[in-house]
C-alpha atoms as a PDB file:
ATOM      1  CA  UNK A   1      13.558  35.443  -6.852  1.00  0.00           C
ATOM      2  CA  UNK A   2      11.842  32.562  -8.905  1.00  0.00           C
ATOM      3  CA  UNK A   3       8.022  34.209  -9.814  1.00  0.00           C
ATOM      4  CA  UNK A   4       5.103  31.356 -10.106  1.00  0.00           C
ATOM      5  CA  UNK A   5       1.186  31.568 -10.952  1.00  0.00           C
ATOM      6  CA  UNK A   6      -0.800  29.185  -8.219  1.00  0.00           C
ATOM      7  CA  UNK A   7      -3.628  27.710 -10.016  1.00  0.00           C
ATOM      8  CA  UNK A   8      -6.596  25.772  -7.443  1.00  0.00           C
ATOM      9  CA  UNK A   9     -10.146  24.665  -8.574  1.00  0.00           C
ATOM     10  CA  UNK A  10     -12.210  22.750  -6.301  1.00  0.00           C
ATOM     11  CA  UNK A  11     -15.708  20.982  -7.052  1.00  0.00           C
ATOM     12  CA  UNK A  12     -18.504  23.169  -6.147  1.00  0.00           C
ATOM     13  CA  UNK A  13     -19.688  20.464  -3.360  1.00  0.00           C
ATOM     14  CA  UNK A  14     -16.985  20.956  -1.667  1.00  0.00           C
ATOM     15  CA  UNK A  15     -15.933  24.845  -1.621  1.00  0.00           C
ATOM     16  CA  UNK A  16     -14.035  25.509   1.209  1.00  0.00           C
ATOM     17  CA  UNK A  17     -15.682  29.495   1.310  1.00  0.00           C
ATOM     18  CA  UNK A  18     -18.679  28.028   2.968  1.00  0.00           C
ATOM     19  CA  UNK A  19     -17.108  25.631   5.091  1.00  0.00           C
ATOM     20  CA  UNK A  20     -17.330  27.624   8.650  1.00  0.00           C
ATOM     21  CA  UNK A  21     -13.755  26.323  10.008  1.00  0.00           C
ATOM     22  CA  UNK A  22     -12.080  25.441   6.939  1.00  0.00           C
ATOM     23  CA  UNK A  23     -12.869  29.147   4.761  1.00  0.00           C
ATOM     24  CA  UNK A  24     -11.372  31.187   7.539  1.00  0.00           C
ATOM     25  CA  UNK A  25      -8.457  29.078   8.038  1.00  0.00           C
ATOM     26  CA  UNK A  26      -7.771  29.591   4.239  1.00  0.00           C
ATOM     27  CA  UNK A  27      -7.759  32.846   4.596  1.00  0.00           C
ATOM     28  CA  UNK A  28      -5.806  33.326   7.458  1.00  0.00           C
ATOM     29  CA  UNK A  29      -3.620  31.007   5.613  1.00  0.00           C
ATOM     30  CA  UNK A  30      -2.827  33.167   2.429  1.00  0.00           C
ATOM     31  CA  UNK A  31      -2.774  36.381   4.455  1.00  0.00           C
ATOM     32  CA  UNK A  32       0.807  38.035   3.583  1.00  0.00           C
ATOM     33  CA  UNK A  33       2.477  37.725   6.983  1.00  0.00           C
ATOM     34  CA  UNK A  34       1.601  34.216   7.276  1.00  0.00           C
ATOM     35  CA  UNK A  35       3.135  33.235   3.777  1.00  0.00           C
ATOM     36  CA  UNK A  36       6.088  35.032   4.606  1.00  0.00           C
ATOM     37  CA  UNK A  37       7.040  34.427   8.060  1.00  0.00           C
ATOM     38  CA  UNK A  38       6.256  30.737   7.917  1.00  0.00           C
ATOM     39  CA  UNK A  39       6.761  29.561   4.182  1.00  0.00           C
ATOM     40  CA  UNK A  40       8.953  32.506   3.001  1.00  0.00           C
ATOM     41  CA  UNK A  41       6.347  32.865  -0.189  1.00  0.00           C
ATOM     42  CA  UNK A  42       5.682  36.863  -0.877  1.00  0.00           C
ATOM     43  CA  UNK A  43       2.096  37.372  -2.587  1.00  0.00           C
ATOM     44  CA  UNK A  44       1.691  39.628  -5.035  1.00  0.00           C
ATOM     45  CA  UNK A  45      -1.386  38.913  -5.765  1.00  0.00           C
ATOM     46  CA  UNK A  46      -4.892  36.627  -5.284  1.00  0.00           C
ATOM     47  CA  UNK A  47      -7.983  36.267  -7.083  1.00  0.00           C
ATOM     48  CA  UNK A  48     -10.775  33.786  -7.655  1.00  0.00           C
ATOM     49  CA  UNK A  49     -13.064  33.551 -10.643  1.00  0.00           C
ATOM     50  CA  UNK A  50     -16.685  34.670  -9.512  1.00  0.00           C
ATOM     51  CA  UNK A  51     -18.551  31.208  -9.957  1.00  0.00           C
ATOM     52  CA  UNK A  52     -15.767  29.002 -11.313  1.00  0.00           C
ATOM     53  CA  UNK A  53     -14.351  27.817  -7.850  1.00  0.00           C
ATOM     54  CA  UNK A  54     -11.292  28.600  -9.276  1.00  0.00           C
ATOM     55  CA  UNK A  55      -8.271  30.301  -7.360  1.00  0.00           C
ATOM     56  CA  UNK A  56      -4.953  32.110  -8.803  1.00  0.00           C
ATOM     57  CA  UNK A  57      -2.016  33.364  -6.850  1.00  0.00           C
ATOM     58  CA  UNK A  58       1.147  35.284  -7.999  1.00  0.00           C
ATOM     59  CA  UNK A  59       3.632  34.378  -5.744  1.00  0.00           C
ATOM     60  CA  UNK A  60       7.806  34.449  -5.838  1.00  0.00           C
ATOM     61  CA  UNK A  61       9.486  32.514  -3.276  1.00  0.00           C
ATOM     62  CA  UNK A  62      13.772  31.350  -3.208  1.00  0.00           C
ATOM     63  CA  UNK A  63      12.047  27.531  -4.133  1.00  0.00           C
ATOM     64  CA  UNK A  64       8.944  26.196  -5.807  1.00  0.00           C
ATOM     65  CA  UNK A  65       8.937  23.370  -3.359  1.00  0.00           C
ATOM     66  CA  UNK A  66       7.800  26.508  -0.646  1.00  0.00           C
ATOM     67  CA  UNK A  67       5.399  27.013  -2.298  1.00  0.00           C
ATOM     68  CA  UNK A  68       4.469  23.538  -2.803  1.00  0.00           C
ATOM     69  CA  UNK A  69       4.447  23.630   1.069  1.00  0.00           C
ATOM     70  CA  UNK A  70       2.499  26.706   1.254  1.00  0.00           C
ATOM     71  CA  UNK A  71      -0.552  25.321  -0.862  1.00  0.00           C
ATOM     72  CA  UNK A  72      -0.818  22.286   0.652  1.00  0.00           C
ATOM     73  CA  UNK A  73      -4.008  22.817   2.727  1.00  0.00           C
ATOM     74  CA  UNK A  74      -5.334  23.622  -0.542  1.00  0.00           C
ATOM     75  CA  UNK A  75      -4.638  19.795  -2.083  1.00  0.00           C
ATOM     76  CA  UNK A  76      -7.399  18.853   0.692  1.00  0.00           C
ATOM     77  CA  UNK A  77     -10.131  20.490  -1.386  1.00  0.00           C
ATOM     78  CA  UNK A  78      -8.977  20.296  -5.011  1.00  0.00           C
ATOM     79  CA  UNK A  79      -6.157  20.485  -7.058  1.00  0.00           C
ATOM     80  CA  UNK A  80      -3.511  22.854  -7.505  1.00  0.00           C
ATOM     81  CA  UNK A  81      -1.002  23.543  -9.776  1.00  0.00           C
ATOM     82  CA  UNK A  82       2.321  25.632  -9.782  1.00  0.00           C
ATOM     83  CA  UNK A  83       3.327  27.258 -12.684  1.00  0.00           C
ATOM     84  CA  UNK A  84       7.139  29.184 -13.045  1.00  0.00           C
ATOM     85  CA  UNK A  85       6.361  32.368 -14.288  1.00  0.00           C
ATOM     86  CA  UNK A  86       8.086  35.500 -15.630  1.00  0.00           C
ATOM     87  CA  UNK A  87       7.191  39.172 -15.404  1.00  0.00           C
ATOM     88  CA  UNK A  88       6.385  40.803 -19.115  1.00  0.00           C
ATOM     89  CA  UNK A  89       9.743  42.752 -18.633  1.00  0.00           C
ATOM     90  CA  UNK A  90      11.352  40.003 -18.355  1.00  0.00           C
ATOM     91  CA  UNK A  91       9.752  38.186 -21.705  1.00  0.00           C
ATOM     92  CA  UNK A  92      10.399  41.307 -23.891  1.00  0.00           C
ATOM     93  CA  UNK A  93      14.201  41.345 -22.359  1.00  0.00           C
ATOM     94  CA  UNK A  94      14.845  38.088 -23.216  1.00  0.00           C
ATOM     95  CA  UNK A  95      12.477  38.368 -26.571  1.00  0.00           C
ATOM     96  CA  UNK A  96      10.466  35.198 -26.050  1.00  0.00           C
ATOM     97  CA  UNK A  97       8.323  33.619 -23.713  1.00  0.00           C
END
């Protein structure tokens, strides 16, 4: 299954985490079951950068255009950008990046 690393930044005006509707519905929104059930986008695994209002997510879903789906309530508050990835297994098995 295709691997990607989700990149979002957002101004700091306009961070969704203090928002009162819009920081829970984000988070309801990347919880597991949710990306899975409705977008069919597994999460393996979520950060964001302590000050930088700057998210990551390793995801792998059958399409990228799921998980252009998936992280569109994210486009609302900033940009995001969807990067195919590869495990480091896979790198040093195919000797290059």
């Amino acid at each position: 299954m295709p691997l990607f690393v989700v990149k979002h930044q957002h101004p700091a005006e306009t961070c969704p985490a203090g928002h009162p509707q819009m920081g829970p519905m984000l988070l309801q929104h990347i919880a597991p079951a949710n990306a899975t059930e409705n977008f069919g986008v597994n999460i393996h695994g979520e950060a964001v950068v302590d000050g930088a209002h700057t998210f990551f997510l390793i995801v792998d879903a059958p399409e990228r255009g799921q998980v252009d789906q998936f992280m569109a309530p994210f486009s609302q508050a900033g940009t995001v950008e969807v990067l195919p990835a590869s495990t480091c297994e896979a790198v040093v098995s195919r000797t290059v990046c």
